[in-house]
C-alpha atoms as a PDB file:
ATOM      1  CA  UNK A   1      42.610  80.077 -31.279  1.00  0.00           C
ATOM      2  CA  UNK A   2      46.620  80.694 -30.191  1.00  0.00           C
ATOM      3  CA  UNK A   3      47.456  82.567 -27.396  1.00  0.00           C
ATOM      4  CA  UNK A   4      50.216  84.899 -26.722  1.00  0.00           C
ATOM      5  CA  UNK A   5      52.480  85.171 -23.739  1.00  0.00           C
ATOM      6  CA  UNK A   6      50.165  88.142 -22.971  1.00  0.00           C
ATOM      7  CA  UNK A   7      46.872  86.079 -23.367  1.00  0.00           C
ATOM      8  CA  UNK A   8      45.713  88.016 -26.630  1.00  0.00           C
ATOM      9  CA  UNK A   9      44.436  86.096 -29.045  1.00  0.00           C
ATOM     10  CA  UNK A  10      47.644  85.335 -31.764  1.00  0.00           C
ATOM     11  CA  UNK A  11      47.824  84.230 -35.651  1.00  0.00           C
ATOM     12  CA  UNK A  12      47.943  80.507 -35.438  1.00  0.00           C
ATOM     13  CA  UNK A  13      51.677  78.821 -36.883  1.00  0.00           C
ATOM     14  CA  UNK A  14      52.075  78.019 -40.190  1.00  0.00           C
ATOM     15  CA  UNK A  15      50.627  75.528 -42.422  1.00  0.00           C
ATOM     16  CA  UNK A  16      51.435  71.778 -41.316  1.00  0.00           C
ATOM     17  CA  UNK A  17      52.557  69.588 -44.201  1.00  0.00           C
ATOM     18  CA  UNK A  18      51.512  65.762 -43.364  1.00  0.00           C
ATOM     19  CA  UNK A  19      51.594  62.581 -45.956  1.00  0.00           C
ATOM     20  CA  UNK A  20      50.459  59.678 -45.973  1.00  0.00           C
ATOM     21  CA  UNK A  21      48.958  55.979 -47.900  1.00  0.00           C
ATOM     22  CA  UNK A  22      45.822  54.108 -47.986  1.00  0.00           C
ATOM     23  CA  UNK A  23      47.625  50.569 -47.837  1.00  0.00           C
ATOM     24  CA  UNK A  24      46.321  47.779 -49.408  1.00  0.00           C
ATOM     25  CA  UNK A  25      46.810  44.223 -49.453  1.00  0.00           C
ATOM     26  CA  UNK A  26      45.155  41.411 -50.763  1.00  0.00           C
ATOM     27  CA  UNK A  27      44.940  37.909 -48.344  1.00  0.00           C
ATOM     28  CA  UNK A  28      42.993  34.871 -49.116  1.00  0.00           C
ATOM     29  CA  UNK A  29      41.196  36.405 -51.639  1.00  0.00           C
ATOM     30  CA  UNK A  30      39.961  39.364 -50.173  1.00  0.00           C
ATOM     31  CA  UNK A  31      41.428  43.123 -50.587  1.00  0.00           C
ATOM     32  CA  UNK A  32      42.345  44.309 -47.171  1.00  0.00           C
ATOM     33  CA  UNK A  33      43.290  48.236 -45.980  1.00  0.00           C
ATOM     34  CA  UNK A  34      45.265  49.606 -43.147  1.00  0.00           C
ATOM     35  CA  UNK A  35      44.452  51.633 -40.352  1.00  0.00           C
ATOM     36  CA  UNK A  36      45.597  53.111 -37.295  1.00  0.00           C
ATOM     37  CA  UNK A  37      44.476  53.287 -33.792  1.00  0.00           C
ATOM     38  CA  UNK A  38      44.375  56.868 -32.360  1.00  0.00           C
ATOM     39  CA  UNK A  39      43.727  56.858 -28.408  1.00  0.00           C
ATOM     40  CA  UNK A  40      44.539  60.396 -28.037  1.00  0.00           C
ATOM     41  CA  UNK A  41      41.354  61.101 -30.367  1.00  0.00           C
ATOM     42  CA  UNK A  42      39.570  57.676 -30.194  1.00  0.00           C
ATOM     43  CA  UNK A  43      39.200  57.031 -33.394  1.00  0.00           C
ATOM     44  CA  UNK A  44      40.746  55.363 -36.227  1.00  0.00           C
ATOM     45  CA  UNK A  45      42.618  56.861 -39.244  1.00  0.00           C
ATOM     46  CA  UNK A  46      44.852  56.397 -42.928  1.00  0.00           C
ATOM     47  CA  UNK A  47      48.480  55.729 -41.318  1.00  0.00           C
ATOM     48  CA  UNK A  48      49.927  59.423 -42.081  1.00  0.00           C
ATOM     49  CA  UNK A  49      51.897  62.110 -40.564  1.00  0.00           C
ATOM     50  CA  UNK A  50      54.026  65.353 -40.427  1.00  0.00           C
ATOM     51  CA  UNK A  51      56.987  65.945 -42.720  1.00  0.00           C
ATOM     52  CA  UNK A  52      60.526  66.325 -41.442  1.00  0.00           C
ATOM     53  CA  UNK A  53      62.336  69.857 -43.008  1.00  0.00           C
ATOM     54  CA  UNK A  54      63.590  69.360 -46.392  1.00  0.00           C
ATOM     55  CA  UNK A  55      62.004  66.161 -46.581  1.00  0.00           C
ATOM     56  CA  UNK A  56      59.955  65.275 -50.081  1.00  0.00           C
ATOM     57  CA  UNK A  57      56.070  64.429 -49.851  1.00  0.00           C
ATOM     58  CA  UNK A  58      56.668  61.085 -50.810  1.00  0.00           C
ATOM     59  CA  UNK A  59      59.309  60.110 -48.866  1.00  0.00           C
ATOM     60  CA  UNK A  60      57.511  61.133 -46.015  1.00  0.00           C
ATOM     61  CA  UNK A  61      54.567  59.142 -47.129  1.00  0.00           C
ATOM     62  CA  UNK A  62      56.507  55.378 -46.993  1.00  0.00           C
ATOM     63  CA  UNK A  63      58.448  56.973 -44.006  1.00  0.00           C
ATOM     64  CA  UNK A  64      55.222  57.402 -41.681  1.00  0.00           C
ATOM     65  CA  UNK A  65      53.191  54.480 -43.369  1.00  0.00           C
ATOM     66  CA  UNK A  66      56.327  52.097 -42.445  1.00  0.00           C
ATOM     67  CA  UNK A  67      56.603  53.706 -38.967  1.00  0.00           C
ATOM     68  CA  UNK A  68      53.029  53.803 -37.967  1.00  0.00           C
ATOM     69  CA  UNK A  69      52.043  50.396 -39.656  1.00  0.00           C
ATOM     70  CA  UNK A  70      55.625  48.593 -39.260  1.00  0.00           C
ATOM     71  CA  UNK A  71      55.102  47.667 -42.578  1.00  0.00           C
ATOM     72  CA  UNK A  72      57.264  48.836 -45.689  1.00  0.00           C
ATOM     73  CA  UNK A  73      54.917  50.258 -48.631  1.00  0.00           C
ATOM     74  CA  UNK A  74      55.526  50.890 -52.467  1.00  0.00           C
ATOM     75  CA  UNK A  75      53.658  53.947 -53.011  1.00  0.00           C
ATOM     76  CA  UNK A  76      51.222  54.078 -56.175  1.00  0.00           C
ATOM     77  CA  UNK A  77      48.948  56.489 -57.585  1.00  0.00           C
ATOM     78  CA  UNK A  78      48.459  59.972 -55.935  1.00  0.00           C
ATOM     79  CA  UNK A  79      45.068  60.228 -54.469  1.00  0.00           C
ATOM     80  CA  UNK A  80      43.039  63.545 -53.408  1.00  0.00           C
ATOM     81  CA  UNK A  81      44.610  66.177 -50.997  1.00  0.00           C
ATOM     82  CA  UNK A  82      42.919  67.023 -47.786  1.00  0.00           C
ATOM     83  CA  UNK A  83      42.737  70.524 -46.682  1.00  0.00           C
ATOM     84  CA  UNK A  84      41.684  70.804 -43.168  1.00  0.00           C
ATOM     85  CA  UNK A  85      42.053  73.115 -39.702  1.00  0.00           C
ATOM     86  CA  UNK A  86      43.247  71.403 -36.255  1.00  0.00           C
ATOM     87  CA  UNK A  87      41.426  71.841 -33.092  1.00  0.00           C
ATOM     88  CA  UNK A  88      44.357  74.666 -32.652  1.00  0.00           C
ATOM     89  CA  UNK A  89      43.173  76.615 -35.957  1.00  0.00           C
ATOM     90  CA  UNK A  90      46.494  75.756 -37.698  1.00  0.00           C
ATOM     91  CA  UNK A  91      45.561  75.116 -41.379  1.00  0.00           C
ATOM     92  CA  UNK A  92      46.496  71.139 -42.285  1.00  0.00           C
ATOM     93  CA  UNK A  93      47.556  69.793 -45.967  1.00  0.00           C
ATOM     94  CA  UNK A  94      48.058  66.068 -46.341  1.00  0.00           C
ATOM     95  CA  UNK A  95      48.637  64.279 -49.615  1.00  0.00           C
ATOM     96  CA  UNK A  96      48.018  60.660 -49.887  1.00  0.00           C
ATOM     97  CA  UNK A  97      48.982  57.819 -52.375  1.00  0.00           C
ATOM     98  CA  UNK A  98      47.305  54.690 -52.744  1.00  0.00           C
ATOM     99  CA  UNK A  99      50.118  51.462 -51.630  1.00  0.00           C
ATOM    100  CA  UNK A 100      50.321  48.278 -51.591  1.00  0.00           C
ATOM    101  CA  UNK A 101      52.456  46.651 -48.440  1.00  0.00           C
ATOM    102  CA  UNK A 102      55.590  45.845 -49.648  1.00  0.00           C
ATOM    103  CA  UNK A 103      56.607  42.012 -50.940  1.00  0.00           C
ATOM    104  CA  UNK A 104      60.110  40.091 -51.369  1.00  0.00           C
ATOM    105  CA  UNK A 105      60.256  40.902 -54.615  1.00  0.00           C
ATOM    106  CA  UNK A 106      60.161  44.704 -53.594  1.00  0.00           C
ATOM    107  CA  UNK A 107      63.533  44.251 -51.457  1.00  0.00           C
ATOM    108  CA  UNK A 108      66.108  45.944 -54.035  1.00  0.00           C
ATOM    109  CA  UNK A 109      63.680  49.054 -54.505  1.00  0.00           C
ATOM    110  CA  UNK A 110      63.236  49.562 -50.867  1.00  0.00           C
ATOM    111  CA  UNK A 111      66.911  49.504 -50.296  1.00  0.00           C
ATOM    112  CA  UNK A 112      67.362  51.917 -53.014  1.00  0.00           C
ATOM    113  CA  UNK A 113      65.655  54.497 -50.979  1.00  0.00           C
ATOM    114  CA  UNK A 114      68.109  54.039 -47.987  1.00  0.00           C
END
């Protein structure tokens, strides 16, 4: 629940718009994922978060992957949306994409995106 100034109970804000990967990788013959640490919520999650106004879904997806992970992606096939509410009561919507971290031979297509 949101409060107002007054304490009354308020509408909660807007629907948040997150994105995000399920990064992939295979090493010495095994397929490996990515995840992040989150100590504010002790627990672990896909590397994802909130996009910036006027920014498209899946620019925002390779954007917070490469932040959160410090690893550049090439985002693949769209996976199933989650539709969730916070702890606040604000209604979440992140879309995902399957990707693979990002190799040499990836270098001219990840400077195309600037």
């Amino acid at each position: 629940m949101t409060l107002a100034i007054d304490g009354r109970a308020a509408a909660p804000l807007g629907t948040i718009h997150a994105a995000g990967a399920v990064v992939w990788r295979e090493h010495r013959a095994r397929l490996e994922v990515a995840l992040v640490h989150r100590p504010r919520y002790r627990d672990w999650s896909w590397p994802k978060g909130k996009l910036h106004p006027g920014e498209a879904v899946p620019s925002a997806a390779a954007r917070e992957v490469a932040e959160e992970t410090g690893t550049p992606v090439v985002l693949g096939v769209p996976l199933p949306a989650l539709h969730y509410r916070t702890p606040e009561g604000r209604a979440k919507h992140v879309r995902y994409w399957a990707a693979r971290a990002a190799g040499p031979g990836d270098a001219p297509a990840l400077a195309a995106r600037g």
